[in-house]
Structures are given as C-alpha cells and as structure tokens.
PDB file of N, CA and C in Angstrom:
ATOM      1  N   UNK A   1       0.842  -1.177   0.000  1.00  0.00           N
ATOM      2  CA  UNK A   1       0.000   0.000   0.000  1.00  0.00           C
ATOM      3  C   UNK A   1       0.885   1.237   0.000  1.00  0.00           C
ATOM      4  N   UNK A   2       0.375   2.064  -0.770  1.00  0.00           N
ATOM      5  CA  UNK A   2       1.246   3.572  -0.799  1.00  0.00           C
ATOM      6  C   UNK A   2       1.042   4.029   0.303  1.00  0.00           C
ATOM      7  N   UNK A   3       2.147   4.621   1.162  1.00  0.00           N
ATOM      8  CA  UNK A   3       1.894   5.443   2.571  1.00  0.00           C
ATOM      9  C   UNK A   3       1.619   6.747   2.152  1.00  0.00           C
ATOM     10  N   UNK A   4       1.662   7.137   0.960  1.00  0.00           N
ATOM     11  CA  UNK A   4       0.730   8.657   0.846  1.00  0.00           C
ATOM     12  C   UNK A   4      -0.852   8.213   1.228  1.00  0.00           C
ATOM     13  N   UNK A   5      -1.090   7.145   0.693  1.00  0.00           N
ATOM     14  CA  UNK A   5      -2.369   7.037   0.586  1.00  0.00           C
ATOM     15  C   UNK A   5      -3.291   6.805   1.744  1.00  0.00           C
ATOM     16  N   UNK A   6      -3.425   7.208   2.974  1.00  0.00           N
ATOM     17  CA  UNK A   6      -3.725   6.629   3.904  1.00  0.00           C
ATOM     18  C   UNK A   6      -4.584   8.011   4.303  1.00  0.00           C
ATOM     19  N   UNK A   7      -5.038   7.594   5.203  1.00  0.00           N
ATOM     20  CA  UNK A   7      -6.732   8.203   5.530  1.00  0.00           C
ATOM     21  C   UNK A   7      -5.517   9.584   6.736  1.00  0.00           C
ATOM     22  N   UNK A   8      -4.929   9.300   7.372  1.00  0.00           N
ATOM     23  CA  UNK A   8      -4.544  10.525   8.093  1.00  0.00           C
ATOM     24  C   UNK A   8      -3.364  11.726   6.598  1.00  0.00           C
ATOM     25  N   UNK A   9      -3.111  11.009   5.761  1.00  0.00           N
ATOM     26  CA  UNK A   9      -2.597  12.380   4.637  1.00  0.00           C
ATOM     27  C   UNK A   9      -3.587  12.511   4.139  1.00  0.00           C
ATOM     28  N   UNK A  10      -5.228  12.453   4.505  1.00  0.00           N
ATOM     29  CA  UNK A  10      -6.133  13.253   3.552  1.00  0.00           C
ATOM     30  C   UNK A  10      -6.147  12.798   2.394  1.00  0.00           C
ATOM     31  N   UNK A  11      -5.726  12.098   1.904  1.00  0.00           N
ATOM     32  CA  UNK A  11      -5.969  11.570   0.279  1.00  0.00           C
ATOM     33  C   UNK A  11      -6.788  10.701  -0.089  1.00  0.00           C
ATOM     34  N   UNK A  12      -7.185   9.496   1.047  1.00  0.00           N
ATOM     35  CA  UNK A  12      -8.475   8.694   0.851  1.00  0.00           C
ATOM     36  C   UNK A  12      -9.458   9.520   1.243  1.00  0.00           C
ATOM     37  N   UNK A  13      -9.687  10.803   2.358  1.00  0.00           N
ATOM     38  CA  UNK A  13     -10.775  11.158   2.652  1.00  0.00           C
ATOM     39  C   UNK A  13     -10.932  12.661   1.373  1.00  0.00           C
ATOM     40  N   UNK A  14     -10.134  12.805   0.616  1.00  0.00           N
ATOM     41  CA  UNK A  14     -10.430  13.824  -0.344  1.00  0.00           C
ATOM     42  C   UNK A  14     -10.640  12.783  -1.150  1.00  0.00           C
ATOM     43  N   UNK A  15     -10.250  11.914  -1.828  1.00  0.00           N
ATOM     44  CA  UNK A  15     -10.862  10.817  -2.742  1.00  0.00           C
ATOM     45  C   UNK A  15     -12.693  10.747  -2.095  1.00  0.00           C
ATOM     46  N   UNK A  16     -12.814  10.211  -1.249  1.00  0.00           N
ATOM     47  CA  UNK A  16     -14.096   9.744  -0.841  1.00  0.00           C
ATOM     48  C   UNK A  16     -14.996  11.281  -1.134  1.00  0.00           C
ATOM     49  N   UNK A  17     -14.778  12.376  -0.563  1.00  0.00           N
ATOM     50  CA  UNK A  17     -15.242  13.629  -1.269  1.00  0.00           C
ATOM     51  C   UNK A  17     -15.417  14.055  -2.474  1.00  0.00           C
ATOM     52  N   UNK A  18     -14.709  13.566  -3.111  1.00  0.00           N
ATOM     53  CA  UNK A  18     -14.809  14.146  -4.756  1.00  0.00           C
ATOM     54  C   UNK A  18     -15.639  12.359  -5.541  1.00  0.00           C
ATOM     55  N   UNK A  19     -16.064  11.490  -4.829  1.00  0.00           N
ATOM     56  CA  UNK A  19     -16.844  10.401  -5.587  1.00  0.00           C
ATOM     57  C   UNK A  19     -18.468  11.127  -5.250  1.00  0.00           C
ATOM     58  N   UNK A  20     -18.908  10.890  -6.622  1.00  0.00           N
ATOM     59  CA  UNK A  20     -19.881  11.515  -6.711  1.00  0.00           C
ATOM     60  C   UNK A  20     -21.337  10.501  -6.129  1.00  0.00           C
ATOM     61  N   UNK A  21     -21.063   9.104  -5.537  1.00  0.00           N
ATOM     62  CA  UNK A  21     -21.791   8.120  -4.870  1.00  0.00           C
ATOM     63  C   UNK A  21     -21.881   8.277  -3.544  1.00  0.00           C
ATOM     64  N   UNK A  22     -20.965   9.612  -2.399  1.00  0.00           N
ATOM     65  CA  UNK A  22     -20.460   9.457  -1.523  1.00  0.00           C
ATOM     66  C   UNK A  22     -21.932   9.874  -0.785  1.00  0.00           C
ATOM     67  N   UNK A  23     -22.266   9.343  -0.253  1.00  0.00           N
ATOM     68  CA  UNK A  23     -23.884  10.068   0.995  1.00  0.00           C
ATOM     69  C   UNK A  23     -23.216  11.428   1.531  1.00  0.00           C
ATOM     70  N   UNK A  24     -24.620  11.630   1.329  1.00  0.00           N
ATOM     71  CA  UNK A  24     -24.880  13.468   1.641  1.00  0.00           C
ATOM     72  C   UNK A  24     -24.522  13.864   3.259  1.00  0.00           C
ATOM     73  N   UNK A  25     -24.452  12.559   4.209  1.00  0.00           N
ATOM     74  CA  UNK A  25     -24.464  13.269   5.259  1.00  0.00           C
ATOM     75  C   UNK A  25     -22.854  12.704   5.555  1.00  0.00           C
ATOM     76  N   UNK A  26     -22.322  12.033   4.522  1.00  0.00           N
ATOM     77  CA  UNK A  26     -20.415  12.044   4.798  1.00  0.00           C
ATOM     78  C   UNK A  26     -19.989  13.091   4.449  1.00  0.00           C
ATOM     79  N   UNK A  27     -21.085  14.008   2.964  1.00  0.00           N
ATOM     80  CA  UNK A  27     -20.206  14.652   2.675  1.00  0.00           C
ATOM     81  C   UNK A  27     -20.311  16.384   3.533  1.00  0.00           C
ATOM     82  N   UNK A  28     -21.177  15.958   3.810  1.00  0.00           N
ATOM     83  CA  UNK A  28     -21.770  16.954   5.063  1.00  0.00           C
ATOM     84  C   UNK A  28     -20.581  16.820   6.044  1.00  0.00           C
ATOM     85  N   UNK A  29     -20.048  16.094   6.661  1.00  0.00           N
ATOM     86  CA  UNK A  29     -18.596  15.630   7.578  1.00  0.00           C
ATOM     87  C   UNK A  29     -17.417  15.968   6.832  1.00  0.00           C
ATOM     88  N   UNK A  30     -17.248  16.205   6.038  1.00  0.00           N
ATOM     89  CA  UNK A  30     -16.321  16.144   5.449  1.00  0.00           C
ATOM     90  C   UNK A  30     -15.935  17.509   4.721  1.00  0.00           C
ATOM     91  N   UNK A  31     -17.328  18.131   4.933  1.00  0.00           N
ATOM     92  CA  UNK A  31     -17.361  19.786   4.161  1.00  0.00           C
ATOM     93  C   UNK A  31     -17.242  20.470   5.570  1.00  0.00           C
ATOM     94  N   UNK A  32     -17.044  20.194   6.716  1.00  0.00           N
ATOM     95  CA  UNK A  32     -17.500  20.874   8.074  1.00  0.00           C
ATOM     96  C   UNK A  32     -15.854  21.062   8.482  1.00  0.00           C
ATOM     97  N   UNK A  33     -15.153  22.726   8.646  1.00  0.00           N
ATOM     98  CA  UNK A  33     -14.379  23.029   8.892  1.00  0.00           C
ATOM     99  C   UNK A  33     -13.585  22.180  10.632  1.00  0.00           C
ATOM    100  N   UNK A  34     -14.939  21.890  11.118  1.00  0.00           N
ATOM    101  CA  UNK A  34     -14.579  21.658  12.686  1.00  0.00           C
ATOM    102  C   UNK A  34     -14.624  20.228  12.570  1.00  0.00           C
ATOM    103  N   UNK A  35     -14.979  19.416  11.815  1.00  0.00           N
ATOM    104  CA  UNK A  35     -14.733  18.034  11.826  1.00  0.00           C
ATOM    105  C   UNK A  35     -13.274  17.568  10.667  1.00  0.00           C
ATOM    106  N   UNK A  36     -12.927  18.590   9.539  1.00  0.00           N
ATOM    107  CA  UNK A  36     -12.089  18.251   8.495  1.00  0.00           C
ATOM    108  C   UNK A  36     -10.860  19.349   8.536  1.00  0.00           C
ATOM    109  N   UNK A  37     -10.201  19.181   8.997  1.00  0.00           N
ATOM    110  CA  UNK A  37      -9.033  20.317   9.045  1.00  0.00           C
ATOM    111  C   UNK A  37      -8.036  20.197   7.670  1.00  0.00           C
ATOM    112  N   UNK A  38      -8.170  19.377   6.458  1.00  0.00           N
ATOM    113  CA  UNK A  38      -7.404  19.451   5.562  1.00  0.00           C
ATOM    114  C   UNK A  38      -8.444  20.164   4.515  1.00  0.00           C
ATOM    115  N   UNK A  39      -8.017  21.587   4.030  1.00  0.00           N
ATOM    116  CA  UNK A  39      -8.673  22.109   3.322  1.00  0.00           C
ATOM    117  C   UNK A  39      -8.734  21.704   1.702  1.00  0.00           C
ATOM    118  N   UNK A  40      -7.895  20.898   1.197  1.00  0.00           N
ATOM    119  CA  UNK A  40      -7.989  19.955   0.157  1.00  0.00           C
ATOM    120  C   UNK A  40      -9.319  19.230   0.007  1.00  0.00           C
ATOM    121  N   UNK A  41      -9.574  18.456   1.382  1.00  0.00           N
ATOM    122  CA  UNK A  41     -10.833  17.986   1.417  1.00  0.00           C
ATOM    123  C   UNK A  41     -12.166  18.516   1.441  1.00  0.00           C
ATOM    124  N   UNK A  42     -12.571  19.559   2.030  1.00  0.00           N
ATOM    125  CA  UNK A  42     -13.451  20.682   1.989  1.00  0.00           C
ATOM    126  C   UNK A  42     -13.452  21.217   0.463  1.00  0.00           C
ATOM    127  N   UNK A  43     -12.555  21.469   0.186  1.00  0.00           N
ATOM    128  CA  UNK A  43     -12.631  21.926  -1.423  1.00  0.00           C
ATOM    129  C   UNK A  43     -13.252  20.886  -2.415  1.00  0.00           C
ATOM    130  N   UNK A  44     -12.729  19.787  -1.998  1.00  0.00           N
ATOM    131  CA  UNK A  44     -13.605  18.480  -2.574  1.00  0.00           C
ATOM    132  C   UNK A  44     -14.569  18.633  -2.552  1.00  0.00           C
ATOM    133  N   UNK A  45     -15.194  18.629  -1.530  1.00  0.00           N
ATOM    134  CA  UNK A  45     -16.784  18.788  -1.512  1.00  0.00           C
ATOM    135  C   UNK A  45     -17.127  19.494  -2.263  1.00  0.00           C
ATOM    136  N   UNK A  46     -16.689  21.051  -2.025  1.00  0.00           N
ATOM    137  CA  UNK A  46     -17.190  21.900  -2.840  1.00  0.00           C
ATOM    138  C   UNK A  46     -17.484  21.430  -4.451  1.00  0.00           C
ATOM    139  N   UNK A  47     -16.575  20.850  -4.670  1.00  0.00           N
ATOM    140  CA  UNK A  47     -16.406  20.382  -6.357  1.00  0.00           C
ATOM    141  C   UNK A  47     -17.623  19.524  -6.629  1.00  0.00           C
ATOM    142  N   UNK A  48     -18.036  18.312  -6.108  1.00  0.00           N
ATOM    143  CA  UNK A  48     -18.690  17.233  -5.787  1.00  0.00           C
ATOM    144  C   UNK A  48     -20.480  17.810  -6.607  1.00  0.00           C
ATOM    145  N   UNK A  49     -20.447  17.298  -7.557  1.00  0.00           N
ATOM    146  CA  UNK A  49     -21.764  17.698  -7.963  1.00  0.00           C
ATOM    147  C   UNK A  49     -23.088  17.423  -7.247  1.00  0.00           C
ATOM    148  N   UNK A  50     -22.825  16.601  -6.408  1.00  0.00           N
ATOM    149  CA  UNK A  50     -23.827  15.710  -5.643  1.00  0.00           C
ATOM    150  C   UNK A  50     -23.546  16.543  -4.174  1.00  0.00           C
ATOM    151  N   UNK A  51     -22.772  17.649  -4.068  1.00  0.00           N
ATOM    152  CA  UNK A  51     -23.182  18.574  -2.678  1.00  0.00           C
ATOM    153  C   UNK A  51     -23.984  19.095  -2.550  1.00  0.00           C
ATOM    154  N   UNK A  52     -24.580  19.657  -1.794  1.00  0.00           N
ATOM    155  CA  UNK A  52     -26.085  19.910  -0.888  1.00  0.00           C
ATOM    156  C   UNK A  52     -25.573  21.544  -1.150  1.00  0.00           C
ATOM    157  N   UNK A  53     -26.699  22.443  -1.328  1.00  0.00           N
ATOM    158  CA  UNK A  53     -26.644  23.700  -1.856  1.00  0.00           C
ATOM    159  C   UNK A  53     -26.007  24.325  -0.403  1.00  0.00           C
ATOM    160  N   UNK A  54     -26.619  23.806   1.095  1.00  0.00           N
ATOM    161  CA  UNK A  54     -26.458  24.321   2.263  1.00  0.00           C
ATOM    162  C   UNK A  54     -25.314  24.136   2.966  1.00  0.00           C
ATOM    163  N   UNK A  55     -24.366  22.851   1.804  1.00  0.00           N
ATOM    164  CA  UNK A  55     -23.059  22.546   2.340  1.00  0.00           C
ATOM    165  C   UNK A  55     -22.430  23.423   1.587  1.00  0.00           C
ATOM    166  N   UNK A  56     -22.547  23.502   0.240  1.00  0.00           N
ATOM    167  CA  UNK A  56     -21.819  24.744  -0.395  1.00  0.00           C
ATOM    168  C   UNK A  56     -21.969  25.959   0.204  1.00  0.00           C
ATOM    169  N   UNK A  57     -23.173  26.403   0.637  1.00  0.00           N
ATOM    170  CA  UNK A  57     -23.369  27.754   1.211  1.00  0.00           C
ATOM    171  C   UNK A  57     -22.290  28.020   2.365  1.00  0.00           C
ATOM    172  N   UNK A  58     -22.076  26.655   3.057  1.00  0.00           N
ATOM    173  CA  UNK A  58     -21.435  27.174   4.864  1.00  0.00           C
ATOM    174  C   UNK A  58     -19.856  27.160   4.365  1.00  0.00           C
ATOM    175  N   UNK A  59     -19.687  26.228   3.284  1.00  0.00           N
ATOM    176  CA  UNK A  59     -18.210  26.499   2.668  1.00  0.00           C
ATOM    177  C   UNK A  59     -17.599  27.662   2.178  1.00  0.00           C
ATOM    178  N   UNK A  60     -18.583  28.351   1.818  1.00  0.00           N
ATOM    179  CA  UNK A  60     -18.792  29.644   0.928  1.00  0.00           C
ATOM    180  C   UNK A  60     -18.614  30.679   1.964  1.00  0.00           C
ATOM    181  N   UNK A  61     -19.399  30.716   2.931  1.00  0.00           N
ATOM    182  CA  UNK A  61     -19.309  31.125   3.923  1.00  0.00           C
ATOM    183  C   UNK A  61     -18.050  31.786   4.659  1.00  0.00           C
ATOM    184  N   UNK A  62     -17.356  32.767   4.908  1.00  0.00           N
ATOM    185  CA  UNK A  62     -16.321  33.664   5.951  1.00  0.00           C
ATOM    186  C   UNK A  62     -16.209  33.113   6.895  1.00  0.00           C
ATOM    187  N   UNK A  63     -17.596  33.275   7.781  1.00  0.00           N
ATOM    188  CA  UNK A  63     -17.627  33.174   9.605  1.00  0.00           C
ATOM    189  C   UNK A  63     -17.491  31.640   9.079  1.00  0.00           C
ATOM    190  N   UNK A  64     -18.222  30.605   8.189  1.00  0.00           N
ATOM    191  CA  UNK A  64     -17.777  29.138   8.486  1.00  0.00           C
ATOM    192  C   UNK A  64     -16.902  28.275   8.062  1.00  0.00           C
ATOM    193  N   UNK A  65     -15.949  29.281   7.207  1.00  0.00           N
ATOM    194  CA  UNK A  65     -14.909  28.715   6.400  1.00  0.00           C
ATOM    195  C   UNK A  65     -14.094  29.701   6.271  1.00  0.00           C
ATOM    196  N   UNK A  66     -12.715  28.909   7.013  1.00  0.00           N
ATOM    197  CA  UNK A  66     -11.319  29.676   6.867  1.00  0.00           C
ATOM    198  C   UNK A  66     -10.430  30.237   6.052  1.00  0.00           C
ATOM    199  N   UNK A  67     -10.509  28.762   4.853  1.00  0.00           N
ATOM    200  CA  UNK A  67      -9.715  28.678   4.114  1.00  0.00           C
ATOM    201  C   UNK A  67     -10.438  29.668   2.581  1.00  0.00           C
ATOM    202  N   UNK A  68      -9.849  30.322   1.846  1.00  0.00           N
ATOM    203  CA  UNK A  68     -10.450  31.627   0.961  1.00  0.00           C
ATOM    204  C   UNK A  68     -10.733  30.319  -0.053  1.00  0.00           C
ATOM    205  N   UNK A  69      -9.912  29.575  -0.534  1.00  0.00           N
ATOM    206  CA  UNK A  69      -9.651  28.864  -1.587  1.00  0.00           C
ATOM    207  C   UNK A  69     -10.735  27.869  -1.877  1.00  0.00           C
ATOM    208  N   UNK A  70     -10.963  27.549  -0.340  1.00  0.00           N
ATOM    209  CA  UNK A  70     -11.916  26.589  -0.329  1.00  0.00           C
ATOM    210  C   UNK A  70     -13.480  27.151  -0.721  1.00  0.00           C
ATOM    211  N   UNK A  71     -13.354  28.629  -0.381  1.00  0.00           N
ATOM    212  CA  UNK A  71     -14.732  29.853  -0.020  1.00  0.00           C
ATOM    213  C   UNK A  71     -14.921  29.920  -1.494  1.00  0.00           C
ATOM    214  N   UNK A  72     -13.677  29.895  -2.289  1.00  0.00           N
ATOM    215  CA  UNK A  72     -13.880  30.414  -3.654  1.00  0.00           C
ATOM    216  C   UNK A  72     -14.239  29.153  -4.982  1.00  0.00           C
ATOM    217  N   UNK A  73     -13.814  28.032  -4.079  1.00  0.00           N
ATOM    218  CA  UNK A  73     -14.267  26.857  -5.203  1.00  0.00           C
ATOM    219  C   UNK A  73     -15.854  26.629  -4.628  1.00  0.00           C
ATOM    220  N   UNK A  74     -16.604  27.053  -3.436  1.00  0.00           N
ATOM    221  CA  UNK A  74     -17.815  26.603  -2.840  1.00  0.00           C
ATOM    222  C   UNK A  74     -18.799  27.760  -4.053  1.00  0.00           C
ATOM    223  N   UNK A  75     -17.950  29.042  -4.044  1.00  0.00           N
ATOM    224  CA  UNK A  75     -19.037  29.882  -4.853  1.00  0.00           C
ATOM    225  C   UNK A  75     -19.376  29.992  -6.199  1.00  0.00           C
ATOM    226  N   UNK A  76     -18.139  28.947  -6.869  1.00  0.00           N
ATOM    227  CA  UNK A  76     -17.661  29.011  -7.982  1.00  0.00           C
ATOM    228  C   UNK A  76     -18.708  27.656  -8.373  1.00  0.00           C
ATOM    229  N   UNK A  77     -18.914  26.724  -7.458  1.00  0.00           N
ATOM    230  CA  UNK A  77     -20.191  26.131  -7.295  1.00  0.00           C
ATOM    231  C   UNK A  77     -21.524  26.109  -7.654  1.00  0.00           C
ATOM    232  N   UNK A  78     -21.908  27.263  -6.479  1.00  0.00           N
ATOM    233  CA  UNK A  78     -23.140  27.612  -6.230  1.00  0.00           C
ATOM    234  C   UNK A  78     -23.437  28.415  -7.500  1.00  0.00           C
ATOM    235  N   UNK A  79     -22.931  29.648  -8.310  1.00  0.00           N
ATOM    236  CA  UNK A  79     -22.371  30.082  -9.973  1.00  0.00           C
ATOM    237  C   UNK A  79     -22.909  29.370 -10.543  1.00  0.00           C
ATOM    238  N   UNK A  80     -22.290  28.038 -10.899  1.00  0.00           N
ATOM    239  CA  UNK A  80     -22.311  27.076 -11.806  1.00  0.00           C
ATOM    240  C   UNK A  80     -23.653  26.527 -11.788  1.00  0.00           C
ATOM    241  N   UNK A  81     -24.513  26.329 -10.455  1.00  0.00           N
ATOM    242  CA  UNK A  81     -25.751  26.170 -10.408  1.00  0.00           C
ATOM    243  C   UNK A  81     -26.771  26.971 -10.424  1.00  0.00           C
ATOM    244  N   UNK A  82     -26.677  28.679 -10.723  1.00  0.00           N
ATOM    245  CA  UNK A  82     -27.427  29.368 -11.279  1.00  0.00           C
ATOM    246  C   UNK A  82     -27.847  29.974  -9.690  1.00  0.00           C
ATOM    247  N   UNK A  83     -27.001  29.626  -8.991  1.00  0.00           N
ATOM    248  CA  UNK A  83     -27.107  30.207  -7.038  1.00  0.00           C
ATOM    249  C   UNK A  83     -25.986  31.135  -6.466  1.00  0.00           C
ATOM    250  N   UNK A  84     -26.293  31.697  -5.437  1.00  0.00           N
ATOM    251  CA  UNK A  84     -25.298  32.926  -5.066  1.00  0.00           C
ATOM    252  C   UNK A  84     -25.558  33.018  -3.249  1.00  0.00           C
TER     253      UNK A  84
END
C-alpha cells in the first residue's frame, strides 16, 4: 500500500469527497471546517456535484470557512448552479 495514501494524509478522505456516490451526510462531515481540518478535502466537496446547496453555502461562507480557496471553489459552485 502507498503510505501517501492513507486516511490521516487526507488523500483517501479527499478521494471519498470528490466520488460523486459518496452520501450526503459524509459529505456533510467532510465539508464541516470543525470536523475536516485538511482544506484539500473541503474543497472536494465543494467540487462534488452531488453537494447539498447548504453545504456549499457554509463552505462559501467567511464566519464558516477559513480557508479563501476553499470559499472560492464553494461559490464558484453555487455560480455554476445558477445560485449565489
């Protein structure tokens, strides 16, 4: 097994984020600044066509999201779905 690949470097749990089969309430865990501290993964979500408009929104979000990058792929999102 590749030791990049392992669930504490974030790469299986940004994989599991960006599968578009992943349930709404993992990806709900996984978009939540206070449960996911690798902002790679949060950005995943954001990408994830199958995210919840209200998970994009809190990503999108200042007061609920730290990371700008992550704020800017959540809105770049919500855009793409004709939402703001």
């Amino acid at each position: 097994m590749n030791p990049e690949a392992t669930e504490s470097s974030g790469s299986v749990r940004e994989a599991v984020a960006s599968n578009p089969t992943t349930p709404e309430d993992t990806l709900r865990l996984l978009g939540n600044e206070t449960t996911e501290s690798v902002g790679d993964v949060r950005a995943a979500v954001a990408r994830n066509l199958n995210t919840s408009v209200d998970v994009l929104r809190t990503l999108g979000n200042e007061a609920t999201e730290s990371e700008g990058y992550v704020r800017a792929t959540a809105k770049s999102a919500l855009a793409a779905r004709g939402l703001t």
